[in-house]
PDB file of N, CA and C in Angstrom:
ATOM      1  N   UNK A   1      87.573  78.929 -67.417  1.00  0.00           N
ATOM      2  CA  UNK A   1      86.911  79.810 -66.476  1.00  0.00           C
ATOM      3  C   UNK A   1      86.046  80.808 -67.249  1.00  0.00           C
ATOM      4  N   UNK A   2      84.847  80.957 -66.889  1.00  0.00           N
ATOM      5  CA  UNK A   2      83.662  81.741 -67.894  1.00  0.00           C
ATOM      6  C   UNK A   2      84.398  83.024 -67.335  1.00  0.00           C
ATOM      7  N   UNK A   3      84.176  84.054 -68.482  1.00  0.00           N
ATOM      8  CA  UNK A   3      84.328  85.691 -68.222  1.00  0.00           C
ATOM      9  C   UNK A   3      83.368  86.043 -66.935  1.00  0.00           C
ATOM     10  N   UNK A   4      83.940  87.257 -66.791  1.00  0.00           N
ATOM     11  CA  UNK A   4      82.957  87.961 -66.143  1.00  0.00           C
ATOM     12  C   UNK A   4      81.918  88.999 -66.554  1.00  0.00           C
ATOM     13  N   UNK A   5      80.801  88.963 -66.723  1.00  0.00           N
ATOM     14  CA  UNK A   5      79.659  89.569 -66.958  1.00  0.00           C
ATOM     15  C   UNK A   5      79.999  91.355 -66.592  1.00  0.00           C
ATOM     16  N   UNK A   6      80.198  91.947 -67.686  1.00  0.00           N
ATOM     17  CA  UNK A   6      80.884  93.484 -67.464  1.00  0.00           C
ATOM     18  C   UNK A   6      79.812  93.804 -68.331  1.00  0.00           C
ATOM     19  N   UNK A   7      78.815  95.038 -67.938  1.00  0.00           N
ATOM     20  CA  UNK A   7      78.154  95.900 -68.286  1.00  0.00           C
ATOM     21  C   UNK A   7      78.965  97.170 -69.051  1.00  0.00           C
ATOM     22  N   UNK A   8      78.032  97.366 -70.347  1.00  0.00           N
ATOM     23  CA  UNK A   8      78.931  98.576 -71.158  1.00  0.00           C
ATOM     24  C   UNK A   8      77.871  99.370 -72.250  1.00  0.00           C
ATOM     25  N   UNK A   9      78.393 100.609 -72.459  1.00  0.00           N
ATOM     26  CA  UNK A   9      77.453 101.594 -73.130  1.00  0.00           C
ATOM     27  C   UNK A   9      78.317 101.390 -74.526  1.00  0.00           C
ATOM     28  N   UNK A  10      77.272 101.143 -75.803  1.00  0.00           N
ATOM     29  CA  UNK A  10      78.066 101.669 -76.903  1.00  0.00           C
ATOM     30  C   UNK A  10      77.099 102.624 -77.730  1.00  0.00           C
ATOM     31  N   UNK A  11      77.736 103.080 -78.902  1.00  0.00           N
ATOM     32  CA  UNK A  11      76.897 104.016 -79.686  1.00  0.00           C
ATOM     33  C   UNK A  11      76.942 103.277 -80.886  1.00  0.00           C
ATOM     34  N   UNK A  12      75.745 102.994 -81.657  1.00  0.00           N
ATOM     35  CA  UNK A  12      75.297 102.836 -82.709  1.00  0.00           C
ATOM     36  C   UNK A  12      76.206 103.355 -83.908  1.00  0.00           C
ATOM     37  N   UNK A  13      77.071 103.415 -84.966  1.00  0.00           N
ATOM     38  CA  UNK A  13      77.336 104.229 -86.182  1.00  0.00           C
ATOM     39  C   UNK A  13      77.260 103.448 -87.329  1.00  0.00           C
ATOM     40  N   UNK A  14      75.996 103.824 -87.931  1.00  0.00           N
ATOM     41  CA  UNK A  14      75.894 103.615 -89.530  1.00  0.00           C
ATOM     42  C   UNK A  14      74.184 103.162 -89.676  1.00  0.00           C
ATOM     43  N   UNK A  15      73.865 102.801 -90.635  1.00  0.00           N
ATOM     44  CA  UNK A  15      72.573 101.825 -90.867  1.00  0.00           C
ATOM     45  C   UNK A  15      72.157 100.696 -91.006  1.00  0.00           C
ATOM     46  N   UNK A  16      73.331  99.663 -90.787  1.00  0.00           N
ATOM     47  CA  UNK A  16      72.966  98.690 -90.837  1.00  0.00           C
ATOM     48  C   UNK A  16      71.855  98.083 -90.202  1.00  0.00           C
ATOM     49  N   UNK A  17      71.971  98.529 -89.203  1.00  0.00           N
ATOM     50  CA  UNK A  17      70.689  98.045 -88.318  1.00  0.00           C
ATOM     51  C   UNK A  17      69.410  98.386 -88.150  1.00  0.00           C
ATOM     52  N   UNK A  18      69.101  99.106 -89.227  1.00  0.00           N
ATOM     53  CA  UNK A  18      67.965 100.075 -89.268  1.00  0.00           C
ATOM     54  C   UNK A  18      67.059  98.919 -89.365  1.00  0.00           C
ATOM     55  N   UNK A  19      65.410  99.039 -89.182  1.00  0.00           N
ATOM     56  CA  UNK A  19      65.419  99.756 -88.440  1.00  0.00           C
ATOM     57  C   UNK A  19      64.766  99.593 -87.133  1.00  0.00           C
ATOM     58  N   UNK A  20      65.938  98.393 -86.579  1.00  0.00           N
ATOM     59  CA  UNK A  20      66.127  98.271 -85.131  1.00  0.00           C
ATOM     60  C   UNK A  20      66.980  99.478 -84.286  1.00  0.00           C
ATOM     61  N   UNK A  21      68.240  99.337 -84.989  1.00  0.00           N
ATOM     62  CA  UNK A  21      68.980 100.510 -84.252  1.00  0.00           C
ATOM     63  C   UNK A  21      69.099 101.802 -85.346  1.00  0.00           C
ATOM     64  N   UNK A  22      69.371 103.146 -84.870  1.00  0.00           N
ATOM     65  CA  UNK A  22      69.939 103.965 -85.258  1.00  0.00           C
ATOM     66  C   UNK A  22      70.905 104.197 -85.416  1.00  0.00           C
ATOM     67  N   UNK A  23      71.795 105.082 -86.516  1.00  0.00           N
ATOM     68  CA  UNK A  23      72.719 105.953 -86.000  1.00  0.00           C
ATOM     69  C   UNK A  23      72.961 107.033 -84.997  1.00  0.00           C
ATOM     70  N   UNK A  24      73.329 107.005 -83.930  1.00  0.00           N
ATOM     71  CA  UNK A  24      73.508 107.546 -82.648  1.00  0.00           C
ATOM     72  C   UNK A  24      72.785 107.125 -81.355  1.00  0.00           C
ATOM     73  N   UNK A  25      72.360 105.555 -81.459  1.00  0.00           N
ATOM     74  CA  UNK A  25      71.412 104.850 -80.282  1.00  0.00           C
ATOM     75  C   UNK A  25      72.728 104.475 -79.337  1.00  0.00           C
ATOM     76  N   UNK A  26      72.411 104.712 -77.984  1.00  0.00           N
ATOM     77  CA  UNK A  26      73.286 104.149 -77.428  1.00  0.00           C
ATOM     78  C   UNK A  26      72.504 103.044 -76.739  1.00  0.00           C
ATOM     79  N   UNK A  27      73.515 101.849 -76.805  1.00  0.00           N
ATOM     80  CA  UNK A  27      73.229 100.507 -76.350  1.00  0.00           C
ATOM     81  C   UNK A  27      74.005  99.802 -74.880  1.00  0.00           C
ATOM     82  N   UNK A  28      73.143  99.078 -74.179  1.00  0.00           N
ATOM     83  CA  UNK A  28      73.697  98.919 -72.994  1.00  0.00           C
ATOM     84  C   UNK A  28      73.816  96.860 -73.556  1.00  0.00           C
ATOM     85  N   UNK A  29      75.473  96.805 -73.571  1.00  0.00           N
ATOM     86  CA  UNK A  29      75.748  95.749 -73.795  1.00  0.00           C
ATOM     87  C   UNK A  29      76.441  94.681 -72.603  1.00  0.00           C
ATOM     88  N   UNK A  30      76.507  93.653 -72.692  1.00  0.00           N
ATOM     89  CA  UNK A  30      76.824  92.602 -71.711  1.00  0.00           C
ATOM     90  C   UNK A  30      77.789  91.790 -71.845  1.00  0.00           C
ATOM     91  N   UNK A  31      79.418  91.853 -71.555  1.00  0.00           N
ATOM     92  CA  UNK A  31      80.313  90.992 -72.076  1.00  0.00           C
ATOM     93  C   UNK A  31      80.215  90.114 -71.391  1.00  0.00           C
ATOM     94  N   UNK A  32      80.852  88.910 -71.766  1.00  0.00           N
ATOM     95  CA  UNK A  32      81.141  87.859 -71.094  1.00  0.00           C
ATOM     96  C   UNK A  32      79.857  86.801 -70.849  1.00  0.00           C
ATOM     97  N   UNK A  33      78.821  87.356 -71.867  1.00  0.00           N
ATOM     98  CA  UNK A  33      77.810  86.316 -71.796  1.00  0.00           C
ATOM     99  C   UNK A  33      77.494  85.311 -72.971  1.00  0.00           C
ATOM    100  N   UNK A  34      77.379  83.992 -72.879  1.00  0.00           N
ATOM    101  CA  UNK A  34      77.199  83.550 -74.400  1.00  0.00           C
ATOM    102  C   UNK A  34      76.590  83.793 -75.241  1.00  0.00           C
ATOM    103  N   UNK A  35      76.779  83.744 -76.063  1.00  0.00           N
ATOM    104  CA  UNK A  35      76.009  84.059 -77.529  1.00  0.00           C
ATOM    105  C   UNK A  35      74.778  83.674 -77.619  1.00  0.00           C
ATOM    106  N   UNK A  36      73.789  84.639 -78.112  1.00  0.00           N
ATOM    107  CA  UNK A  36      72.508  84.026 -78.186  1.00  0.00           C
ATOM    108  C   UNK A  36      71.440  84.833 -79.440  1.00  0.00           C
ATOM    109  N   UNK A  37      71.427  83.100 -80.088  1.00  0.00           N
ATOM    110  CA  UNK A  37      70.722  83.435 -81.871  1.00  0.00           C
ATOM    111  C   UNK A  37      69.947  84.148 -81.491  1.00  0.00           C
ATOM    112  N   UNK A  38      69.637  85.238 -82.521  1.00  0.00           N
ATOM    113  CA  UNK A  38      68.376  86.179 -82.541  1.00  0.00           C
ATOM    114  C   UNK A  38      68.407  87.734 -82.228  1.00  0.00           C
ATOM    115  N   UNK A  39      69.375  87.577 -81.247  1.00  0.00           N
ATOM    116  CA  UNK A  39      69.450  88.577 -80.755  1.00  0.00           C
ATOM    117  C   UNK A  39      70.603  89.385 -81.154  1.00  0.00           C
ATOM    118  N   UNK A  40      71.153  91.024 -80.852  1.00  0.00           N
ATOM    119  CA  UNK A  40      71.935  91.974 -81.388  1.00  0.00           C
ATOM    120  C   UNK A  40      73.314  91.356 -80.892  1.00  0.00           C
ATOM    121  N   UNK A  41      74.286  91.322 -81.597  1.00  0.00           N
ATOM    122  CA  UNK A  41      75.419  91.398 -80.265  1.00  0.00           C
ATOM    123  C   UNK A  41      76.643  92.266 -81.422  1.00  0.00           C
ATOM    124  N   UNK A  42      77.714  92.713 -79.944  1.00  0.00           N
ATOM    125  CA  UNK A  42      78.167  93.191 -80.887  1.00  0.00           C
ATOM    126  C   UNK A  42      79.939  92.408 -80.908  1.00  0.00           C
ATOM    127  N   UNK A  43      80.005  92.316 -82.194  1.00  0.00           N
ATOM    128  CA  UNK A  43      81.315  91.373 -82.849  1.00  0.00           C
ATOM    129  C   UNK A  43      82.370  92.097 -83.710  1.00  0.00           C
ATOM    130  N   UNK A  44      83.326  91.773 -83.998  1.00  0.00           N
ATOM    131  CA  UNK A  44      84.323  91.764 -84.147  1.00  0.00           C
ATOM    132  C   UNK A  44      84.855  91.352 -85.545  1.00  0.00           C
ATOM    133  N   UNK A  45      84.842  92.169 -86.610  1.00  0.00           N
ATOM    134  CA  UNK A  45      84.437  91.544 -88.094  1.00  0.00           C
ATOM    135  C   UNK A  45      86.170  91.351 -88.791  1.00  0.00           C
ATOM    136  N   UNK A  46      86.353  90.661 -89.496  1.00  0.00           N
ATOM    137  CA  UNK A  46      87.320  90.395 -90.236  1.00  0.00           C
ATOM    138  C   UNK A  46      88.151  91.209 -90.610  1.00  0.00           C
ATOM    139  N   UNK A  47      89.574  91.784 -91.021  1.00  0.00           N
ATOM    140  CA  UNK A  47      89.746  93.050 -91.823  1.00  0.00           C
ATOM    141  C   UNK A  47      89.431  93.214 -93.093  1.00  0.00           C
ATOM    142  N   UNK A  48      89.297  94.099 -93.425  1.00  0.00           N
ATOM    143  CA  UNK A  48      88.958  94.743 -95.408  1.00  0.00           C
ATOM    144  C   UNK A  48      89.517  93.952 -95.890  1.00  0.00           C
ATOM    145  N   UNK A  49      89.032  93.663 -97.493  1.00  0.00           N
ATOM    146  CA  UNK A  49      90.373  93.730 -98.242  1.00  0.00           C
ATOM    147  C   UNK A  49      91.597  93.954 -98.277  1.00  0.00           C
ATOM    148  N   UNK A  50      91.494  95.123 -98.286  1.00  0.00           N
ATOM    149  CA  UNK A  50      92.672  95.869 -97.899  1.00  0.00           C
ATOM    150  C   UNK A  50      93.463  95.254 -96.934  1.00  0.00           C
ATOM    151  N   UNK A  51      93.245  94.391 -95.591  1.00  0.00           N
ATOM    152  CA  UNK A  51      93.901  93.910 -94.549  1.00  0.00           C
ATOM    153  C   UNK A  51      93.608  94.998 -93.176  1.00  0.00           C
ATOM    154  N   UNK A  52      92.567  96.544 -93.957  1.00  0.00           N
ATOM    155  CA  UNK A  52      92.304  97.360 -92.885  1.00  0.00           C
ATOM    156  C   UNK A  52      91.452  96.511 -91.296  1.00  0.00           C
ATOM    157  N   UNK A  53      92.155  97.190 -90.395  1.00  0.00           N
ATOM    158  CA  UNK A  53      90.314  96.667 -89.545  1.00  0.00           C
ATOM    159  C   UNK A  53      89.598  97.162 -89.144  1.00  0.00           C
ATOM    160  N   UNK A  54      88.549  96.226 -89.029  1.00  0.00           N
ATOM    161  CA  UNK A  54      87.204  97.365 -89.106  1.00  0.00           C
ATOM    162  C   UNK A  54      86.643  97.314 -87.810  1.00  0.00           C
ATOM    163  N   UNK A  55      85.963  98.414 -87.266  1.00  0.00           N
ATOM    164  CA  UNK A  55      85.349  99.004 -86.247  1.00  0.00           C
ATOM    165  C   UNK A  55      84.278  97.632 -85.852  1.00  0.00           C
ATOM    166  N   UNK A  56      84.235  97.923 -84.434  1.00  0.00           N
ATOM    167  CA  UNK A  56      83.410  96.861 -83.601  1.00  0.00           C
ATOM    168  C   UNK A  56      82.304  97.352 -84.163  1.00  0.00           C
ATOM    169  N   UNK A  57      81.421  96.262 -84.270  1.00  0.00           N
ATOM    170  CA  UNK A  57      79.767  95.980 -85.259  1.00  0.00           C
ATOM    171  C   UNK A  57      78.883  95.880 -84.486  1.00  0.00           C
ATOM    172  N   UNK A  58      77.232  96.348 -84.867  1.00  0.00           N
ATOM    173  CA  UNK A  58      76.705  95.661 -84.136  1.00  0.00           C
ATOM    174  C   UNK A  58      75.807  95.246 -85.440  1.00  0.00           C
ATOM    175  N   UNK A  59      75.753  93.536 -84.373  1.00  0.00           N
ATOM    176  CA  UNK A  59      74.881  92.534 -85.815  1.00  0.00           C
ATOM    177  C   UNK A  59      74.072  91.836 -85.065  1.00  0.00           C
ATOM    178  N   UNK A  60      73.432  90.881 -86.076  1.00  0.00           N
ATOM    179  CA  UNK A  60      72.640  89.835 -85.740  1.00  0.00           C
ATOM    180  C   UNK A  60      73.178  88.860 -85.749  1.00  0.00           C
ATOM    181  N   UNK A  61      72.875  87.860 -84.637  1.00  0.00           N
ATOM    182  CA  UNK A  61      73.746  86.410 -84.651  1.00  0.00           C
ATOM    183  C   UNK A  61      72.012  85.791 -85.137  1.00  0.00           C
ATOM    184  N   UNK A  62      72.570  84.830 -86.179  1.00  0.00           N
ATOM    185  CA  UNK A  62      71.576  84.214 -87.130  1.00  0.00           C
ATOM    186  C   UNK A  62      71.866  82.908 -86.448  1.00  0.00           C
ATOM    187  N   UNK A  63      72.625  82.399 -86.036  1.00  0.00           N
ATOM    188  CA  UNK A  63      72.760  81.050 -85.280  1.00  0.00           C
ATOM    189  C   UNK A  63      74.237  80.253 -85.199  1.00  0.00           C
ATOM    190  N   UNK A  64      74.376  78.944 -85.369  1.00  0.00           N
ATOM    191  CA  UNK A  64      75.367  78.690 -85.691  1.00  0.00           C
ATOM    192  C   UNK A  64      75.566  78.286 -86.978  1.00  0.00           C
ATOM    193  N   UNK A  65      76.979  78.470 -87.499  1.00  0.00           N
ATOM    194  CA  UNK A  65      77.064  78.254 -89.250  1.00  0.00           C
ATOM    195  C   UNK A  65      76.908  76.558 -89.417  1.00  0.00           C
ATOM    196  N   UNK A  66      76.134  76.830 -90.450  1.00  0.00           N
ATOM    197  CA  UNK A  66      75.734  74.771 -90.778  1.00  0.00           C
ATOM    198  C   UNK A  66      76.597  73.833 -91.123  1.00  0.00           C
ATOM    199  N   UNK A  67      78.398  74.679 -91.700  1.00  0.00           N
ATOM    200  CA  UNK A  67      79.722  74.377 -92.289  1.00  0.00           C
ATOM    201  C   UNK A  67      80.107  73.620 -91.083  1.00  0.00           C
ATOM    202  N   UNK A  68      80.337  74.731 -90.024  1.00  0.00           N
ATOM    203  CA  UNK A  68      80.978  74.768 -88.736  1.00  0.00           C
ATOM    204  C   UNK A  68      80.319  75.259 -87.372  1.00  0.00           C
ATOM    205  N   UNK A  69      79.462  74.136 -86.845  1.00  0.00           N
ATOM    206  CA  UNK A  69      78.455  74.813 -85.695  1.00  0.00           C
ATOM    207  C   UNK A  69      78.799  75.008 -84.664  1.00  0.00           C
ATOM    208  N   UNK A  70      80.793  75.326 -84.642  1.00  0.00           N
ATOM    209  CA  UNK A  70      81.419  75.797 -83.176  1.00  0.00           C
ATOM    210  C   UNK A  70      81.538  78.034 -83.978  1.00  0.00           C
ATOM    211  N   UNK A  71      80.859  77.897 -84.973  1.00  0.00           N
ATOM    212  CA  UNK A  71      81.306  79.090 -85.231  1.00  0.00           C
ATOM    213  C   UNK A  71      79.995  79.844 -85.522  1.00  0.00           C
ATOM    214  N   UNK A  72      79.657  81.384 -85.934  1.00  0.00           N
ATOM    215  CA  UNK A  72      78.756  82.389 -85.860  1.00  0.00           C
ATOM    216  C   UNK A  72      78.261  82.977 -86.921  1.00  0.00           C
ATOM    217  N   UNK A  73      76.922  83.044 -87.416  1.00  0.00           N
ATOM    218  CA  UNK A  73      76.362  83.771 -89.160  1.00  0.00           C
ATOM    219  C   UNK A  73      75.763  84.845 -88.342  1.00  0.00           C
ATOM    220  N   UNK A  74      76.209  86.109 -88.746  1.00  0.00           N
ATOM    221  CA  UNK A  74      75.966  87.283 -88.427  1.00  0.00           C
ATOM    222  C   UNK A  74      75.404  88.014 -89.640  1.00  0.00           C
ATOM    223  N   UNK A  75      74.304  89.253 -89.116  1.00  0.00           N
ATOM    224  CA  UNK A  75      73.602  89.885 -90.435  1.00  0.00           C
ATOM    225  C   UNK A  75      73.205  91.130 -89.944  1.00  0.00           C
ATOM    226  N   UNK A  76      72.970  91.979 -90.867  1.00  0.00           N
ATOM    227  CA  UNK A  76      72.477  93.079 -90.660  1.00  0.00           C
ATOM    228  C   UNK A  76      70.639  93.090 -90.714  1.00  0.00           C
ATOM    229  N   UNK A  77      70.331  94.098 -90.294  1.00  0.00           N
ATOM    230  CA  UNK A  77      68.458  94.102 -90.005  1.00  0.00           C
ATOM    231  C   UNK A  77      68.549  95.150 -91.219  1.00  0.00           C
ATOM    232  N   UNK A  78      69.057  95.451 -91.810  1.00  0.00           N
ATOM    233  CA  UNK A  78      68.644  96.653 -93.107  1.00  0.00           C
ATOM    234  C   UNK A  78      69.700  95.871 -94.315  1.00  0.00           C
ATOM    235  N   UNK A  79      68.595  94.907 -94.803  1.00  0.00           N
ATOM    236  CA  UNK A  79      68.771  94.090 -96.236  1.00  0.00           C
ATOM    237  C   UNK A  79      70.141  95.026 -97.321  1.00  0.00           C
ATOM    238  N   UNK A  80      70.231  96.224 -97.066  1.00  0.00           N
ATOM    239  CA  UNK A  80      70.258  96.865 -98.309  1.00  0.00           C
ATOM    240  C   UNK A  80      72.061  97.542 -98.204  1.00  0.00           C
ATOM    241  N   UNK A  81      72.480  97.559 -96.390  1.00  0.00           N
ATOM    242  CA  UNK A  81      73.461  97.960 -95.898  1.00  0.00           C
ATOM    243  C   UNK A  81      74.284  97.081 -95.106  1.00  0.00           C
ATOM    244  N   UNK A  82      75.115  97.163 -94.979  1.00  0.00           N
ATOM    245  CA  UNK A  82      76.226  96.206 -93.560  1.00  0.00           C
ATOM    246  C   UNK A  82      76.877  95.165 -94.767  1.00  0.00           C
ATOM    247  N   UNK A  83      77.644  94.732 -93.318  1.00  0.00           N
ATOM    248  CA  UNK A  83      78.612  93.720 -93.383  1.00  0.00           C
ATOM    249  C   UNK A  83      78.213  92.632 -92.877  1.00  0.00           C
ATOM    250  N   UNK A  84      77.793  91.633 -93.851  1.00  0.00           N
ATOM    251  CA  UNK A  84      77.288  90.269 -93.428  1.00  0.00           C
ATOM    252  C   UNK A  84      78.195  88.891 -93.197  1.00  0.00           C
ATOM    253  N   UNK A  85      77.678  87.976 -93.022  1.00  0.00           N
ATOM    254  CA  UNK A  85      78.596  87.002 -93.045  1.00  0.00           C
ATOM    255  C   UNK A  85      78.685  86.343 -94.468  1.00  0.00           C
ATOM    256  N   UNK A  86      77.701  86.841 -95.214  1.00  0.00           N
ATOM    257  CA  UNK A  86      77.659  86.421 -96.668  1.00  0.00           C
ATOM    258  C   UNK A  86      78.609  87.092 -97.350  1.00  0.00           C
ATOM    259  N   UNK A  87      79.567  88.370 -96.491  1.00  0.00           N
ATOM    260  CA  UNK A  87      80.595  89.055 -97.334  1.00  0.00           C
ATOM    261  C   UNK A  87      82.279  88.562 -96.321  1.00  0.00           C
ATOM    262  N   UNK A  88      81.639  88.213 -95.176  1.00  0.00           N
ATOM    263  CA  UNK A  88      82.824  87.777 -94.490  1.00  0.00           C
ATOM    264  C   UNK A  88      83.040  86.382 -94.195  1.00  0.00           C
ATOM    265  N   UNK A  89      82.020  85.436 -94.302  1.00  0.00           N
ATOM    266  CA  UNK A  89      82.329  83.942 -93.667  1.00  0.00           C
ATOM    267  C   UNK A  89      81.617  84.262 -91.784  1.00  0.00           C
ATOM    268  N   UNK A  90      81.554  83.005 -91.391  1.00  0.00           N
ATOM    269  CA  UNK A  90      81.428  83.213 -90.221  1.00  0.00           C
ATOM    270  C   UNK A  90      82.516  83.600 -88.868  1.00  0.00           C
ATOM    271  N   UNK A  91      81.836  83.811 -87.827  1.00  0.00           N
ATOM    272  CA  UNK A  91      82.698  84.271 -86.618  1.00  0.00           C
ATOM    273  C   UNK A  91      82.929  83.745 -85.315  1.00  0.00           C
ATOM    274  N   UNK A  92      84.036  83.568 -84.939  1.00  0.00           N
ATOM    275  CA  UNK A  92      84.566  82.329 -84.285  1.00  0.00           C
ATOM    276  C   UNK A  92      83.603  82.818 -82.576  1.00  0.00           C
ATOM    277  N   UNK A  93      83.727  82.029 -81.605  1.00  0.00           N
ATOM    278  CA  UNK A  93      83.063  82.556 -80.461  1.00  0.00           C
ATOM    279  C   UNK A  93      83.471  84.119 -79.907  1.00  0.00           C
ATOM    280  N   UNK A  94      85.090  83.837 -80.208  1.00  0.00           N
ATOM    281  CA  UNK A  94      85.949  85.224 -79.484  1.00  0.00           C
ATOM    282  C   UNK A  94      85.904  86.420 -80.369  1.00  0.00           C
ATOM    283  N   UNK A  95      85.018  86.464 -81.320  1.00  0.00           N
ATOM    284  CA  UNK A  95      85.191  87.458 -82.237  1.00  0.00           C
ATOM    285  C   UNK A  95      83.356  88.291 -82.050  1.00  0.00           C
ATOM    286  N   UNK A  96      82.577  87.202 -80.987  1.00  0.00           N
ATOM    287  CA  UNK A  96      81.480  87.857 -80.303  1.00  0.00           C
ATOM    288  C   UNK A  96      81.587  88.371 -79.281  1.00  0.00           C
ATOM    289  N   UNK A  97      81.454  89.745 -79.007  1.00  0.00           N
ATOM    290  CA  UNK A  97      82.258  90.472 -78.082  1.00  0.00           C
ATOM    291  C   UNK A  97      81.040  90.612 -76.805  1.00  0.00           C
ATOM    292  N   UNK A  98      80.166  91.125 -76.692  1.00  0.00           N
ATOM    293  CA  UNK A  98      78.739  91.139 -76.306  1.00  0.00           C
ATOM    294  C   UNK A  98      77.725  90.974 -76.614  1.00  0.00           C
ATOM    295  N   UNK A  99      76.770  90.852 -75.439  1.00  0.00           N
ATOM    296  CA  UNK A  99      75.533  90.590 -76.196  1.00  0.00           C
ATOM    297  C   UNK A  99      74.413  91.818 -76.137  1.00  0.00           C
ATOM    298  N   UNK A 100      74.058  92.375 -76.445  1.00  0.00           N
ATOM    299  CA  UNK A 100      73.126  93.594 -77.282  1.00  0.00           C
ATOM    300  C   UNK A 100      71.821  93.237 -75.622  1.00  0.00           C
ATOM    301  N   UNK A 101      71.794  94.410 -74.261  1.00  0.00           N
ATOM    302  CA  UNK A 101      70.875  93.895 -73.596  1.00  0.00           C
ATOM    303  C   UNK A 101      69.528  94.834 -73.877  1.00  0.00           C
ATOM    304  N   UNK A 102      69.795  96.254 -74.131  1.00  0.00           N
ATOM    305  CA  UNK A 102      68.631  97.089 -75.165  1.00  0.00           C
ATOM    306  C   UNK A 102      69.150  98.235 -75.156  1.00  0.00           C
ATOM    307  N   UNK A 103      68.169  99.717 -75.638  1.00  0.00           N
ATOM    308  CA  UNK A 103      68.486 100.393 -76.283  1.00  0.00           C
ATOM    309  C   UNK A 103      68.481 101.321 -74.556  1.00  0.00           C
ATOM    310  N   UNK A 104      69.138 102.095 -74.459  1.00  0.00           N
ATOM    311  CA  UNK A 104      69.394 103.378 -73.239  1.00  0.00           C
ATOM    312  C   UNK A 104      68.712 104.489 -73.868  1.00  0.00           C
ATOM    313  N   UNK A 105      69.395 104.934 -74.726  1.00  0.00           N
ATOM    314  CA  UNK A 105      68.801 106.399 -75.718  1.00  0.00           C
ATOM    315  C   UNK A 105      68.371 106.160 -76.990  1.00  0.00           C
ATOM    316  N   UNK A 106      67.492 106.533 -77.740  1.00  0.00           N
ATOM    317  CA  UNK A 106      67.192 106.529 -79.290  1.00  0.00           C
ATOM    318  C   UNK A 106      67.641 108.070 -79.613  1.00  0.00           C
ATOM    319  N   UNK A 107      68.834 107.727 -80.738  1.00  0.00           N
ATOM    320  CA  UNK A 107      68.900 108.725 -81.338  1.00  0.00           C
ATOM    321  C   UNK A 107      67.473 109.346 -82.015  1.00  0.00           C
ATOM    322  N   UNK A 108      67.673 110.785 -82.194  1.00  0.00           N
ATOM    323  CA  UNK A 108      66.720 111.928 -82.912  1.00  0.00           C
ATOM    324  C   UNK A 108      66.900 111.149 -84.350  1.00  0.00           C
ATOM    325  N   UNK A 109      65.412 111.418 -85.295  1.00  0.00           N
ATOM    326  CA  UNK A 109      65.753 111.413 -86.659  1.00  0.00           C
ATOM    327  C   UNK A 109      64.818 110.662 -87.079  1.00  0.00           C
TER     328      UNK A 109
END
């Protein structure tokens, strides 16, 4: 049974996404919709090293992985910052939480 399509506000924190998103953009996201290359969504990343876990992301879905094309290559838009899939492996469908529908507010800065 497909989810249901639930509308949701999140806030931007860090640079990865620069410079599409900001730190402090709030984003109007879309659960329960499939995944779609190209676009922002936000996922659900692996724990640390450490075994810590880490805060819901927002990334780029690059497509499906070429290993495993039931699974997700995620990236950051600022080359220089984030958590990629080149540091985590890819991400299973359930670990794409929404899909990124645009920006509500642009943070100042």
């Amino acid at each position: 049974m497909p989810l249901r399509r639930a509308p949701a506000l999140v806030r931007v924190r860090g640079r990865s996404m620069l410079p599409t998103y900001r730190d402090g953009d709030i984003l109007l996201v879309v659960r329960g919709m499939r995944p779609r290359p190209g676009r922002a969504h936000v996922v659900r990343l692996p724990p640390d090293a450490a075994g810590r876990p880490r805060p819901l992301s927002v990334k780029r879905l690059t497509g499906p992985d070429p290993d495993a094309p039931d699974r997700w290559w995620v990236d950051s838009d600022n080359p220089a910052e984030g958590v990629t899939s080149f540091d985590v492996g890819s991400l299973t469908s359930e670990d794409v939480v929404a899909v990124v529908a645009g920006r509500v507010w642009r943070a100042l800065g």
